[in-house]
C-alpha atoms as a PDB file:
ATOM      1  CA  UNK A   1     135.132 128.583 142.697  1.00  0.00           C
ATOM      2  CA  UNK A   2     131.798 128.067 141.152  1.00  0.00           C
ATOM      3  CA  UNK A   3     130.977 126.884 138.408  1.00  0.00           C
ATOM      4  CA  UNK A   4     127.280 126.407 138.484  1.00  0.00           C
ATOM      5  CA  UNK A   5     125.239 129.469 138.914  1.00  0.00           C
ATOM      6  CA  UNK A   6     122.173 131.764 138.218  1.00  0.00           C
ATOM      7  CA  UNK A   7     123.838 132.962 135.032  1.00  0.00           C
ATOM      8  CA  UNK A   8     125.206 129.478 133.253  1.00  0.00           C
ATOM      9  CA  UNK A   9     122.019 127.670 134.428  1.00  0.00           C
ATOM     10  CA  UNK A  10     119.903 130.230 133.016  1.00  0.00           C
ATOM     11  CA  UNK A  11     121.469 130.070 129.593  1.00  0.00           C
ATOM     12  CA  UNK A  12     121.021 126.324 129.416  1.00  0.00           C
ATOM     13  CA  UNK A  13     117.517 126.846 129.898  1.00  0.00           C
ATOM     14  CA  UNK A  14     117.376 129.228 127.365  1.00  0.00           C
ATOM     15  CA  UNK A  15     119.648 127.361 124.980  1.00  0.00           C
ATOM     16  CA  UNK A  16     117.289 124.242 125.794  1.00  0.00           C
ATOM     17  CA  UNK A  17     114.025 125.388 125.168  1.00  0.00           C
ATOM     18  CA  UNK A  18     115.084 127.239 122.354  1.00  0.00           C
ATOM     19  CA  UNK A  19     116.310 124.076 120.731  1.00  0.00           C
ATOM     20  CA  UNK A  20     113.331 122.530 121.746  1.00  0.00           C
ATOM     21  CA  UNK A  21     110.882 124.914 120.327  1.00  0.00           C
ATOM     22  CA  UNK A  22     113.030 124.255 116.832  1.00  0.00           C
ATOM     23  CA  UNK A  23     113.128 120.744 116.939  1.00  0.00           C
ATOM     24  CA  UNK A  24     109.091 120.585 117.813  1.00  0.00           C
ATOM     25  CA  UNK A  25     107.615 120.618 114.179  1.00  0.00           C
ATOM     26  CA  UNK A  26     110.543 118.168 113.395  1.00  0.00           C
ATOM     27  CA  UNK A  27     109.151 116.031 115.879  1.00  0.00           C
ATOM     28  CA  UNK A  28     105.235 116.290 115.324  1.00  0.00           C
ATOM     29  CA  UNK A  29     105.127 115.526 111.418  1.00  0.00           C
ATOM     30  CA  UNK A  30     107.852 112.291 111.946  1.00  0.00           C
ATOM     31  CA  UNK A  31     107.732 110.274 115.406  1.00  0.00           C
ATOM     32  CA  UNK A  32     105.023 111.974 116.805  1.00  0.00           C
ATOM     33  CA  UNK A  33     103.175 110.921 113.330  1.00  0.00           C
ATOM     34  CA  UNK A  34     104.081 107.981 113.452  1.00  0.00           C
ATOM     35  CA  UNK A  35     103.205 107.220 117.485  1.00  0.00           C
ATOM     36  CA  UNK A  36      99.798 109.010 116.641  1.00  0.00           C
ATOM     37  CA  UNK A  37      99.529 105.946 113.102  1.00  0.00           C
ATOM     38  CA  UNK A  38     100.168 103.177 116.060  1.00  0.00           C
ATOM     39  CA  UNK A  39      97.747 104.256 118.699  1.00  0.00           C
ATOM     40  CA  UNK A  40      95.505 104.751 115.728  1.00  0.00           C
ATOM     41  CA  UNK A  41      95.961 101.247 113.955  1.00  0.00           C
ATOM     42  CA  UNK A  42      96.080 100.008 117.646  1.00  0.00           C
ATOM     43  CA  UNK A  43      92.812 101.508 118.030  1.00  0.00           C
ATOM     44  CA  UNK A  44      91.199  99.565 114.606  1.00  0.00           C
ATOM     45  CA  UNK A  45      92.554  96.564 115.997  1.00  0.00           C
ATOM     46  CA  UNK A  46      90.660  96.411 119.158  1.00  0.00           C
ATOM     47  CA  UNK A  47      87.866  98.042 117.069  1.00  0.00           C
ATOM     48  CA  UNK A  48      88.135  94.997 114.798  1.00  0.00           C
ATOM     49  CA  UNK A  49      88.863  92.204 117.906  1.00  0.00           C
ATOM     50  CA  UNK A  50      85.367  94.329 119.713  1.00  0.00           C
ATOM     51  CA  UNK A  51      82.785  93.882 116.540  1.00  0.00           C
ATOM     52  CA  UNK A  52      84.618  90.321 115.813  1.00  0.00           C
ATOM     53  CA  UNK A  53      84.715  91.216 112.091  1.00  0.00           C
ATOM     54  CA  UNK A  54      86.661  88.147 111.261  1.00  0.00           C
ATOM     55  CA  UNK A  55      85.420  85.534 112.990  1.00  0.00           C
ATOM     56  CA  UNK A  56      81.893  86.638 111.434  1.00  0.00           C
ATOM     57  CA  UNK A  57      83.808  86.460 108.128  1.00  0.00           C
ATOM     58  CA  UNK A  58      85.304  83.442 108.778  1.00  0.00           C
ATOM     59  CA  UNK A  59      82.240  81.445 109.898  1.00  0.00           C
ATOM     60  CA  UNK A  60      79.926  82.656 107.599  1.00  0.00           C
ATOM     61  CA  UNK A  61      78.981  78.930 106.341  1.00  0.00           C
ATOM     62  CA  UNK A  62      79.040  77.518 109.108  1.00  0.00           C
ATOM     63  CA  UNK A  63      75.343  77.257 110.763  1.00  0.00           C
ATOM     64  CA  UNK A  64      74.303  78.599 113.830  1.00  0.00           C
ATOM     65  CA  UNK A  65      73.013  76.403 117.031  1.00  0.00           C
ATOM     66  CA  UNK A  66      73.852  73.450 115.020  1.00  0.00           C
ATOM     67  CA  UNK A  67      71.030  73.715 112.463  1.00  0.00           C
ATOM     68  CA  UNK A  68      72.379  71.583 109.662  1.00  0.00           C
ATOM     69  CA  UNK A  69      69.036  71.304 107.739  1.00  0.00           C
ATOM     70  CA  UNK A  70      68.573  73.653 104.622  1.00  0.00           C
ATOM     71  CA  UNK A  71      66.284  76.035 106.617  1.00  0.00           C
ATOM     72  CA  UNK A  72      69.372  76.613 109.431  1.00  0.00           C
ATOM     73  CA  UNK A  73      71.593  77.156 106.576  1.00  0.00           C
ATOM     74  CA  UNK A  74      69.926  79.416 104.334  1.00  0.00           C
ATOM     75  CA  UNK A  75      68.897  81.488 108.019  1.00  0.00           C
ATOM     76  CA  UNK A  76      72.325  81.533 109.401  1.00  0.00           C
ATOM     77  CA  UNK A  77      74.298  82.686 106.059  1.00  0.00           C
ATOM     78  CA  UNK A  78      71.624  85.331 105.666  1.00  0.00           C
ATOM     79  CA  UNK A  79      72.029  86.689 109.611  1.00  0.00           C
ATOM     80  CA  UNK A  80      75.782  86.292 109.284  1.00  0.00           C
ATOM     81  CA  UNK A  81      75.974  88.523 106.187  1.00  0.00           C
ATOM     82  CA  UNK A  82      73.486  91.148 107.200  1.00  0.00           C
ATOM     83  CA  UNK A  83      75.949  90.892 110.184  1.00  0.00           C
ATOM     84  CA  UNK A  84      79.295  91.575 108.352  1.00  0.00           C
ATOM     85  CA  UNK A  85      78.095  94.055 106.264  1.00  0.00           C
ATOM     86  CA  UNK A  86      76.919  96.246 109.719  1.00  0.00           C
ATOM     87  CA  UNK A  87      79.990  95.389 111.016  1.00  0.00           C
ATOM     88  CA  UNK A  88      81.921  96.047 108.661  1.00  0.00           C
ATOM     89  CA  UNK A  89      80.366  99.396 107.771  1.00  0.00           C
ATOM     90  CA  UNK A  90      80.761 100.304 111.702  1.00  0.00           C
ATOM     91  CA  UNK A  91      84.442  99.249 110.943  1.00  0.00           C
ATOM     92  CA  UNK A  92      85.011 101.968 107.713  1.00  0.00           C
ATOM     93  CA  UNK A  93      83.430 104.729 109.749  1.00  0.00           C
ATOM     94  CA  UNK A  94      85.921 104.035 112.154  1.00  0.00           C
ATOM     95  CA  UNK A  95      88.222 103.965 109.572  1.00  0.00           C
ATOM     96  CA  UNK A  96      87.478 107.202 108.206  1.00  0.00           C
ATOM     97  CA  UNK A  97      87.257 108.805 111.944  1.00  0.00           C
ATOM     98  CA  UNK A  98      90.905 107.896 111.999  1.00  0.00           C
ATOM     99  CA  UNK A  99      91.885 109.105 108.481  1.00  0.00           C
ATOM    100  CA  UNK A 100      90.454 112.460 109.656  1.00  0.00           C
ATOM    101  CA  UNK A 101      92.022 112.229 112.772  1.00  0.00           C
ATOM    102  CA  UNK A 102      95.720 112.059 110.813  1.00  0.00           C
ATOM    103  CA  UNK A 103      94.556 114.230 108.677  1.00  0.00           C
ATOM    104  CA  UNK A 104      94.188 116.789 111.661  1.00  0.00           C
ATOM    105  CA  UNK A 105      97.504 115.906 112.887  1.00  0.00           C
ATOM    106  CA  UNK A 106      99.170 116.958 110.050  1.00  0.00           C
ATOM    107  CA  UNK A 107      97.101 120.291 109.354  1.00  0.00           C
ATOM    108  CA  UNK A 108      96.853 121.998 112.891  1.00  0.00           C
ATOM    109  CA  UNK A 109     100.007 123.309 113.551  1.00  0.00           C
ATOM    110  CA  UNK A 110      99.539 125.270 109.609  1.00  0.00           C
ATOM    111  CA  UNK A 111      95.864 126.226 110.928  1.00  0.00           C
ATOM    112  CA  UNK A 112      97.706 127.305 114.090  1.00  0.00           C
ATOM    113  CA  UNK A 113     100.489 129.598 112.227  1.00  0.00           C
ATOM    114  CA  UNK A 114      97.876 130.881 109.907  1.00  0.00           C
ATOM    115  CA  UNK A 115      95.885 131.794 112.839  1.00  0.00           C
ATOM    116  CA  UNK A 116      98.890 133.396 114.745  1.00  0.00           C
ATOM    117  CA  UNK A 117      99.758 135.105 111.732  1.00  0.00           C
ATOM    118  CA  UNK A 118      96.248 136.778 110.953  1.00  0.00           C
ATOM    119  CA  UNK A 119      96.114 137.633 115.110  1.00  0.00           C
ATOM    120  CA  UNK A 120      99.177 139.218 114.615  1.00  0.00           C
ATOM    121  CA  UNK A 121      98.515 140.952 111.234  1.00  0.00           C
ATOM    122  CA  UNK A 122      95.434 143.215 112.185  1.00  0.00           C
END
């Protein structure tokens, strides 16, 4: 006869989302954390790659256009610090943009229940 109908489909649905619905906050504060820390850090890195933080860093002695007199050095360290440090403020605030961004992650779905629970309340 059959074995598949309306009825034993229907409760697998049910049984499904229902397990679902229990296993979401399980998921949002571990893997979906953790994918949200990657796409973050991801994010800093091509931040970091974009400004070229590093490579500013790591020439920072070295002068620019080839001016090896005193002048060319003294000029060059000066521009290349003035350019770190705005780089590497523009790098913390996006730092901090992604702190808060975590941050959010982890405290919506409480602002959410709270919310809910106040809707529901009055």
């Amino acid at each position: 006869m059959f074995r598949h109908n309306f009825l034993t489909y229907t409760g697998k649905i049910v049984l499904q989302t229902a397990g679902e619905i229990i296993y979401f906050p399980f998921w949002w504060y571990s893997v979906g954390f953790i994918e949200t820390l990657k796409k973050e850090l991801n994010f800093l890195r091509n931040q970091e790659k974009s400004l070229g933080f590093s490579i500013w860093v790591k020439n920072i002695f070295v002068p620019m256009y080839g001016q090896y007199d005193i002048a060319g050095r003294i000029i060059s360290f000066v521009i290349r610090v003035l350019q770190i440090i705005f780089r590497g403020i523009l790098l913390i605030f996006w730092l901090l943009v992604l702190i808060a961004g975590a941050v959010a992650w982890l405290v919506l779905p409480l602002f959410l229940v709270i919310a809910l629970f106040f809707q529901i309340s009055s």
